[in-house]
C-alpha atoms as a PDB file:
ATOM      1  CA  UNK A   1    -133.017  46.291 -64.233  1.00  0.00           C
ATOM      2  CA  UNK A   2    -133.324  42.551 -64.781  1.00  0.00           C
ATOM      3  CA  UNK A   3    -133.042  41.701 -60.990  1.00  0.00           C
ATOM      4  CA  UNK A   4    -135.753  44.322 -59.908  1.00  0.00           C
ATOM      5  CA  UNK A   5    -137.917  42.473 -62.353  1.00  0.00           C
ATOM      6  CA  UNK A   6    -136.959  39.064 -61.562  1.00  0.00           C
ATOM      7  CA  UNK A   7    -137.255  39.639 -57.612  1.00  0.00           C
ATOM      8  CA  UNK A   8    -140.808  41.058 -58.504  1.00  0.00           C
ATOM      9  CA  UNK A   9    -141.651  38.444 -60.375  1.00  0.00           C
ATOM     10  CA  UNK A  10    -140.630  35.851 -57.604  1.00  0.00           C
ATOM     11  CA  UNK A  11    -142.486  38.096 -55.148  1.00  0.00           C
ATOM     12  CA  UNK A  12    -145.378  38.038 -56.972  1.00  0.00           C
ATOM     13  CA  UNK A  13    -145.817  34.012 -57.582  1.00  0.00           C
ATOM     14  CA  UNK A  14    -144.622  33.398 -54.004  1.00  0.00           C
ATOM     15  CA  UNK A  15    -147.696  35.641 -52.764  1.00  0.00           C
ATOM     16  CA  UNK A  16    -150.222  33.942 -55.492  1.00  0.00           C
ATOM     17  CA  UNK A  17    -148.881  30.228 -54.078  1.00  0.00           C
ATOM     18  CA  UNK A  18    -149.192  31.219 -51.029  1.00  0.00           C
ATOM     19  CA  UNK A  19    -153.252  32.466 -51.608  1.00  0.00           C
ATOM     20  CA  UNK A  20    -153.899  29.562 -53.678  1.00  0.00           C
ATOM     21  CA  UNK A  21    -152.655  27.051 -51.693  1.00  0.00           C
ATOM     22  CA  UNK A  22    -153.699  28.972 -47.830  1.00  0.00           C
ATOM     23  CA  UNK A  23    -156.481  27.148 -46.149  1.00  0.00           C
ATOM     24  CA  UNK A  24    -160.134  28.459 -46.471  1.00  0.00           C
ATOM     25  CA  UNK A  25    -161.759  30.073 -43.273  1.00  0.00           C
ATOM     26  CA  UNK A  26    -164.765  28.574 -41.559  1.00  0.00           C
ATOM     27  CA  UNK A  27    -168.128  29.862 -41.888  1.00  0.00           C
ATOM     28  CA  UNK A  28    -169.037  32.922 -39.551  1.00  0.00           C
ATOM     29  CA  UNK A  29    -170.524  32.145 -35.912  1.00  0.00           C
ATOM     30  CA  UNK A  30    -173.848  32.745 -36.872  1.00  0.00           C
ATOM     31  CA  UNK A  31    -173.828  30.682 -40.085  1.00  0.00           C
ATOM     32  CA  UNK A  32    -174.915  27.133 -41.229  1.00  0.00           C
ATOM     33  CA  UNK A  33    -174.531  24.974 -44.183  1.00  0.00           C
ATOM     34  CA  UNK A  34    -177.429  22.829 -44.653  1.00  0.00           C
ATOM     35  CA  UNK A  35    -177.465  20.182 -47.119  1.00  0.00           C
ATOM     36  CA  UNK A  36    -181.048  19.320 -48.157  1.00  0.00           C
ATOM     37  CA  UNK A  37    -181.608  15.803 -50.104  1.00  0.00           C
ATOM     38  CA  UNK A  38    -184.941  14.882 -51.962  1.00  0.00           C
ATOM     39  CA  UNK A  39    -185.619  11.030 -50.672  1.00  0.00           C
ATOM     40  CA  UNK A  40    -188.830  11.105 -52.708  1.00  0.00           C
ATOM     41  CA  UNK A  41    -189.814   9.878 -55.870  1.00  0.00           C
ATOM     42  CA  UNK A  42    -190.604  13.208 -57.226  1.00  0.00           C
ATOM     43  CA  UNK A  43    -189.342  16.894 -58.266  1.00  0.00           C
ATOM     44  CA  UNK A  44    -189.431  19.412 -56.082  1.00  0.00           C
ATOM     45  CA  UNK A  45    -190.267  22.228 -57.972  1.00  0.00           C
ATOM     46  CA  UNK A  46    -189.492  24.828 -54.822  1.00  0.00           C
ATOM     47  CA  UNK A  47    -187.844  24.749 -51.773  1.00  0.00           C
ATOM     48  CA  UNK A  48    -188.429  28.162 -49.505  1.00  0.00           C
ATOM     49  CA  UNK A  49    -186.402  29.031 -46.124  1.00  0.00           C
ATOM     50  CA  UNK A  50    -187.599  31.482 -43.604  1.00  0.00           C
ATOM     51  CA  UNK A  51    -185.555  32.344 -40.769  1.00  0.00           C
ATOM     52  CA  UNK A  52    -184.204  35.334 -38.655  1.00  0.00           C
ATOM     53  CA  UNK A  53    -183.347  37.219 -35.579  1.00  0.00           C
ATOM     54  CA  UNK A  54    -184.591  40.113 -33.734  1.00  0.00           C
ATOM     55  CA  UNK A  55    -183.058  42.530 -35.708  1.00  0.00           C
ATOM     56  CA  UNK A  56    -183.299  40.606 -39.385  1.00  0.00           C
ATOM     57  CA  UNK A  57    -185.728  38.190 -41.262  1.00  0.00           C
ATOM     58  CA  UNK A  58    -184.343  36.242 -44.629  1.00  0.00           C
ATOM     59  CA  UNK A  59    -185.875  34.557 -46.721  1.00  0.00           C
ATOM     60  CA  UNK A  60    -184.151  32.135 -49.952  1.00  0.00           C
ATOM     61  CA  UNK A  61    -185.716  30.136 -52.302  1.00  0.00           C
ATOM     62  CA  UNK A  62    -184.231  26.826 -54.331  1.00  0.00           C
ATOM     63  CA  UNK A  63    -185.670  25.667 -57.324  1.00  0.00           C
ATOM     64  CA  UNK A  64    -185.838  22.211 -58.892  1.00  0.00           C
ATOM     65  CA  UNK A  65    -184.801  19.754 -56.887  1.00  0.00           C
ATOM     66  CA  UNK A  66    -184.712  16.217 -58.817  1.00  0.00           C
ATOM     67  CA  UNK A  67    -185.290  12.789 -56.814  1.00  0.00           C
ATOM     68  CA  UNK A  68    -182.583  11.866 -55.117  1.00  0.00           C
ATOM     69  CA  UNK A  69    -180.795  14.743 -56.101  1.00  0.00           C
ATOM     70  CA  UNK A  70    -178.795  16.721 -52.644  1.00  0.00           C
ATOM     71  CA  UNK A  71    -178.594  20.834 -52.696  1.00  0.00           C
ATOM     72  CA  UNK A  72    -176.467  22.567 -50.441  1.00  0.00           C
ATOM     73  CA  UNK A  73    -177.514  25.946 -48.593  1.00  0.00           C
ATOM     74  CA  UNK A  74    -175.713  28.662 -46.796  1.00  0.00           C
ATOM     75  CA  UNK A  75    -178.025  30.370 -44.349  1.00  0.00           C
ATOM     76  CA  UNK A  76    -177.134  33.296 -42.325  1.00  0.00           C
ATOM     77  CA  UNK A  77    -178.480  31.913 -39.298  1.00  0.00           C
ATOM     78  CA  UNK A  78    -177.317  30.907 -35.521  1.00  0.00           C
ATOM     79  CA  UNK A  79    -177.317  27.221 -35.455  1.00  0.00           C
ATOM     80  CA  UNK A  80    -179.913  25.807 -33.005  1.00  0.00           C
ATOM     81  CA  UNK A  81    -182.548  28.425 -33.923  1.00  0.00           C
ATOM     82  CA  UNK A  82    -184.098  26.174 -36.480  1.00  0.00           C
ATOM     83  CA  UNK A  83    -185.778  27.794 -39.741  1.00  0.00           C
ATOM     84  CA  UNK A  84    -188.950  27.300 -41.453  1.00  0.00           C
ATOM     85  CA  UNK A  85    -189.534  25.217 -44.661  1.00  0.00           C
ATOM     86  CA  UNK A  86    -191.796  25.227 -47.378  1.00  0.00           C
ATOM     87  CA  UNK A  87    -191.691  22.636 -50.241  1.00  0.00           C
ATOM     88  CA  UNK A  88    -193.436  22.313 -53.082  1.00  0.00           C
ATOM     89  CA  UNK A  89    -193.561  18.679 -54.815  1.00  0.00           C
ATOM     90  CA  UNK A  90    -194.680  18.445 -58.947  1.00  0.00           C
ATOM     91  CA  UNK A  91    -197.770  17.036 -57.862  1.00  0.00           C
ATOM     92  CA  UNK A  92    -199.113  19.713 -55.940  1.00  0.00           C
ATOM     93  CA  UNK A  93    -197.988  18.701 -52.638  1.00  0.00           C
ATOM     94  CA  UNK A  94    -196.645  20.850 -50.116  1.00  0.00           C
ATOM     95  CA  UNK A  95    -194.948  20.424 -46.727  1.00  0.00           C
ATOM     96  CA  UNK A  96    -194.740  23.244 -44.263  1.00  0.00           C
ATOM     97  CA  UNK A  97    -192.792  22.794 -41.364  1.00  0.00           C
ATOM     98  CA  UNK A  98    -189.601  24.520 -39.253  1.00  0.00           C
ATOM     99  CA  UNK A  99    -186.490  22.379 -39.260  1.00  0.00           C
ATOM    100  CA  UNK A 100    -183.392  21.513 -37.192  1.00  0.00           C
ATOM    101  CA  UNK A 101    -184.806  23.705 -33.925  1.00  0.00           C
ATOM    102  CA  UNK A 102    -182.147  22.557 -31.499  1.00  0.00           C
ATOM    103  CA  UNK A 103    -179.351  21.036 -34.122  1.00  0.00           C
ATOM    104  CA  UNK A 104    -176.184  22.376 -32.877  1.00  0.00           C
ATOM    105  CA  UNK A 105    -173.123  22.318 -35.527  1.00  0.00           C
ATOM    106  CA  UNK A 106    -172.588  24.636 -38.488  1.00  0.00           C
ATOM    107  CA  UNK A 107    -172.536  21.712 -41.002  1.00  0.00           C
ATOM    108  CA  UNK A 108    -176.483  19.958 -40.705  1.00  0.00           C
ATOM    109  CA  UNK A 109    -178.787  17.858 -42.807  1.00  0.00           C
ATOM    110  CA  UNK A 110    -182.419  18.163 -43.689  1.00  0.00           C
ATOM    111  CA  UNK A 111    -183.699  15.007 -45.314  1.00  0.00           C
ATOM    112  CA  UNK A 112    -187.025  15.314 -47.359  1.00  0.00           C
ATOM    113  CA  UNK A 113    -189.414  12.809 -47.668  1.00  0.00           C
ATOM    114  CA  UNK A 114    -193.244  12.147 -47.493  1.00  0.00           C
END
């Protein structure tokens, strides 16, 4: 009985080690991680995405984004398509304007600033 249980039990870590330690897959053809970063002097109190495809639109919203502070997105999107952005600053101001149209690579950067 002992050696059935031992032999399980050394199954069982080797298959945990070998989950833990396996490399993580890449992100999906048509997805993008986009890494926004607030360059201003103040909070942005929203930041809204809009993008989709002919058969889909999405839509995702981040909130409270501090000065200088970075926020990293995962969109379901192709990259190159480009997506629309709204932001709205704690002062009232908002920019409105579609972003990366034409930025090929899965891994991109939006920097925000006024």
């Amino acid at each position: 009985m002992k050696p059935k249980l031992l032999l399980g039990s050394a199954l069982l870590v080797s298959f945990m080690l070998g989950w833990w330690f396996s490399p993580a897959p890449g992100l999906p053809e048509t997805a993008m991680q986009v890494e926004f970063e607030n360059t201003t002097d103040q909070m942005i109190t929203s930041l809204k995405l809009d993008f989709g495809h002919a058969r889909g639109q999405s839509s995702l919203l981040a909130l409270r984004l501090a000065p200088g502070e970075k926020r990293t997105l995962l969109l379901n999107h192709t990259p190159g398509a480009g997506f629309n952005v709204i932001v709205d600053y704690a002062d009232g101001v908002q920019q409105d304007f579609c972003a990366n149209r034409g930025e090929q690579g899965q891994h991109q950067k939006v920097i925000l600033k006024r």
